[in-house]
N, C-alpha and C. Protein backbone atom coordinates (compact mmCIF):
# COMPACT_ATOMS: atom_id res chain seq x y z
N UNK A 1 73.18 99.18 107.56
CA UNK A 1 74.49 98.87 108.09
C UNK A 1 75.13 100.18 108.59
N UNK A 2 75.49 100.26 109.49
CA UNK A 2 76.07 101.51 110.39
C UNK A 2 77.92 101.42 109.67
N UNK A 3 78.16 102.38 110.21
CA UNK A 3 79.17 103.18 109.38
C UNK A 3 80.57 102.28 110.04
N UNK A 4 80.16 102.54 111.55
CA UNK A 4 81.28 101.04 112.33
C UNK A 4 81.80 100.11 111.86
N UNK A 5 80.20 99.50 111.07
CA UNK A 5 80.17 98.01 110.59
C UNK A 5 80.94 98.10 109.47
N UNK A 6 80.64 99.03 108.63
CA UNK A 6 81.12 99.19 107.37
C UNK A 6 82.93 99.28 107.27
N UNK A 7 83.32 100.05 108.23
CA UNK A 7 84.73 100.12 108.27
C UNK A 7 85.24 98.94 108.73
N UNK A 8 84.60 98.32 109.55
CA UNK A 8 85.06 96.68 110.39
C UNK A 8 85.20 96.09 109.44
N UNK A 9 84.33 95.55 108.52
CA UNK A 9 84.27 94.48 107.30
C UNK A 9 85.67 95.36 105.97
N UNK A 10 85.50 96.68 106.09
CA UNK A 10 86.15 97.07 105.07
C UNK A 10 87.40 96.55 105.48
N UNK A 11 88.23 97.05 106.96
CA UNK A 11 89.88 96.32 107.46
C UNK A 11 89.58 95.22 107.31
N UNK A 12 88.78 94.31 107.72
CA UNK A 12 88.88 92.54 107.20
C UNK A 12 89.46 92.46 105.91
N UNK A 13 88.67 92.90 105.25
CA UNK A 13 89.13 92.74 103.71
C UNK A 13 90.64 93.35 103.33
N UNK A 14 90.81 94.49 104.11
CA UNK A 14 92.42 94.80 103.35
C UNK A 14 93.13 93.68 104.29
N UNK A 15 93.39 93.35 105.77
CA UNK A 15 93.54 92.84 106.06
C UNK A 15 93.97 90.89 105.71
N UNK A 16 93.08 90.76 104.80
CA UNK A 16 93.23 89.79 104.32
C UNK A 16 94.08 89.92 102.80
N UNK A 17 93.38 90.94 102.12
CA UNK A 17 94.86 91.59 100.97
C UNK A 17 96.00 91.19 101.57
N UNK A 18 96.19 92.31 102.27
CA UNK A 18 97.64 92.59 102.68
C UNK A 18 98.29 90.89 103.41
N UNK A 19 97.46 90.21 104.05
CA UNK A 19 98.22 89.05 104.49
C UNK A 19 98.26 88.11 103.11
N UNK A 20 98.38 88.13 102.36
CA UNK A 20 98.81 87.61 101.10
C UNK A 20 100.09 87.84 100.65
N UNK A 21 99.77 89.18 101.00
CA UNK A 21 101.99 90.05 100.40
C UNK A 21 102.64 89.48 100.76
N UNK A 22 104.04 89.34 100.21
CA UNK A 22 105.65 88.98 100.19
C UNK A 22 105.95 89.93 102.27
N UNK A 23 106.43 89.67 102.63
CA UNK A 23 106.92 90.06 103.43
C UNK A 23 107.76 91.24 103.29
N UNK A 24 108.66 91.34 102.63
CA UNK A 24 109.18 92.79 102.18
C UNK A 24 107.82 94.18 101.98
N UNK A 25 106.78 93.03 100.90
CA UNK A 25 106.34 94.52 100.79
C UNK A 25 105.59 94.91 101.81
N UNK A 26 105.63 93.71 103.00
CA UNK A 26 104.13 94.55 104.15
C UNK A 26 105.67 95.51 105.15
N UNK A 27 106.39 95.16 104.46
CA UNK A 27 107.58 95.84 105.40
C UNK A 27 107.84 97.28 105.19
N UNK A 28 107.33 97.28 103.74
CA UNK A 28 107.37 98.77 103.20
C UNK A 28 106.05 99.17 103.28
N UNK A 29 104.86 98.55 103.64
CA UNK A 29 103.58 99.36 103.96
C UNK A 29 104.07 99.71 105.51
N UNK A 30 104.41 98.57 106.55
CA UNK A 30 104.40 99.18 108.22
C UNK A 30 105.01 100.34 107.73
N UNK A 31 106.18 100.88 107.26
CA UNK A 31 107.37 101.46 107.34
C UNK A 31 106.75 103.29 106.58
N UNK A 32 106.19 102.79 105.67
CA UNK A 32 105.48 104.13 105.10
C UNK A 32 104.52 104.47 106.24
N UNK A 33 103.90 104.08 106.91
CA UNK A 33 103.13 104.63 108.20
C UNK A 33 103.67 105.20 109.26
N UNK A 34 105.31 105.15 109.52
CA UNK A 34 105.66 105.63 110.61
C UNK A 34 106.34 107.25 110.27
N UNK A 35 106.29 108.04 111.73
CA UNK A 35 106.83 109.36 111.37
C UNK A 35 108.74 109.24 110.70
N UNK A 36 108.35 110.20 109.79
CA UNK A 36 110.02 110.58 109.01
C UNK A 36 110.77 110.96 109.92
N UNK A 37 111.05 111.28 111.25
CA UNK A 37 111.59 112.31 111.84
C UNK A 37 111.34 111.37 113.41
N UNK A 38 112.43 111.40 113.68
CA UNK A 38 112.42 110.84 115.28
C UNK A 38 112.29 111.79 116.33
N UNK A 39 112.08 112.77 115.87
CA UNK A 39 112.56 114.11 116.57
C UNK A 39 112.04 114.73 116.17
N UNK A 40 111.72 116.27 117.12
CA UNK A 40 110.74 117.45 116.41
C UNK A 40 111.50 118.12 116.44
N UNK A 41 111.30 118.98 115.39
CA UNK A 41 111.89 120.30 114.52
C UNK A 41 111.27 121.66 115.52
N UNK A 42 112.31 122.41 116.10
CA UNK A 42 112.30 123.49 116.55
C UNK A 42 111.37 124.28 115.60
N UNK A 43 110.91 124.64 115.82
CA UNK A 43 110.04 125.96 114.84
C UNK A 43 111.11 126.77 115.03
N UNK A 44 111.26 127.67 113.72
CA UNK A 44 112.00 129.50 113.44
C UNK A 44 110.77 130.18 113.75
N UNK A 45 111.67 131.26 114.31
CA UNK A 45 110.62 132.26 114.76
C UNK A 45 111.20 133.21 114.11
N UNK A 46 111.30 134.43 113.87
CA UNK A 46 111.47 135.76 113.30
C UNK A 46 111.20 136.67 114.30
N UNK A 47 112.34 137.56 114.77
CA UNK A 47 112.79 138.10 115.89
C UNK A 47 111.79 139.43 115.58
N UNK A 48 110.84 140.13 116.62
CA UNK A 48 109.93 141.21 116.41
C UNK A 48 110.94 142.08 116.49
N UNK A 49 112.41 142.12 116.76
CA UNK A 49 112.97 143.37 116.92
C UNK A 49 113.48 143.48 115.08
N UNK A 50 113.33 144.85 114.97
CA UNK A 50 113.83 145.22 113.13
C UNK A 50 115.40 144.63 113.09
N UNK A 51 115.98 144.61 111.84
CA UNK A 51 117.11 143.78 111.94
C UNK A 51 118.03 145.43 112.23
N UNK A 52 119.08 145.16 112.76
CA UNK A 52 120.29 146.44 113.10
C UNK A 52 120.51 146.74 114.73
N UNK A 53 118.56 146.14 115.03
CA UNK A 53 117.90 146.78 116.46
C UNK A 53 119.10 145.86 117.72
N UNK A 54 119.32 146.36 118.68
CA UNK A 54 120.22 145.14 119.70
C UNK A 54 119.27 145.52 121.31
């Protein structure tokens, strides 16, 4: 059985778990999968000039 196959049959099976759940909780599985942050965070940089320098 190839490794494809193996993951195909494996999502069937959670797949079928998970369509059993309460609705709330598949609400809190979608919801834990998405990014925290709608938005990206500027990176800090640290200025190469020494601090005092202008």
């Amino acid at each position: 059985m190839t490794n494809r196959r193996k993951l195909r049959q494996a999502a069937r099976k959670a797949a079928r778990i998970v369509g059993t759940w309460p609705a709330w909780k598949r609400t809190i599985l979608l919801d834990s999968l998405k990014a925290t942050n709608s938005y990206s965070r500027v990176p800090v940089r640290r200025s190469t000039k020494a601090e005092g320098e202008s």
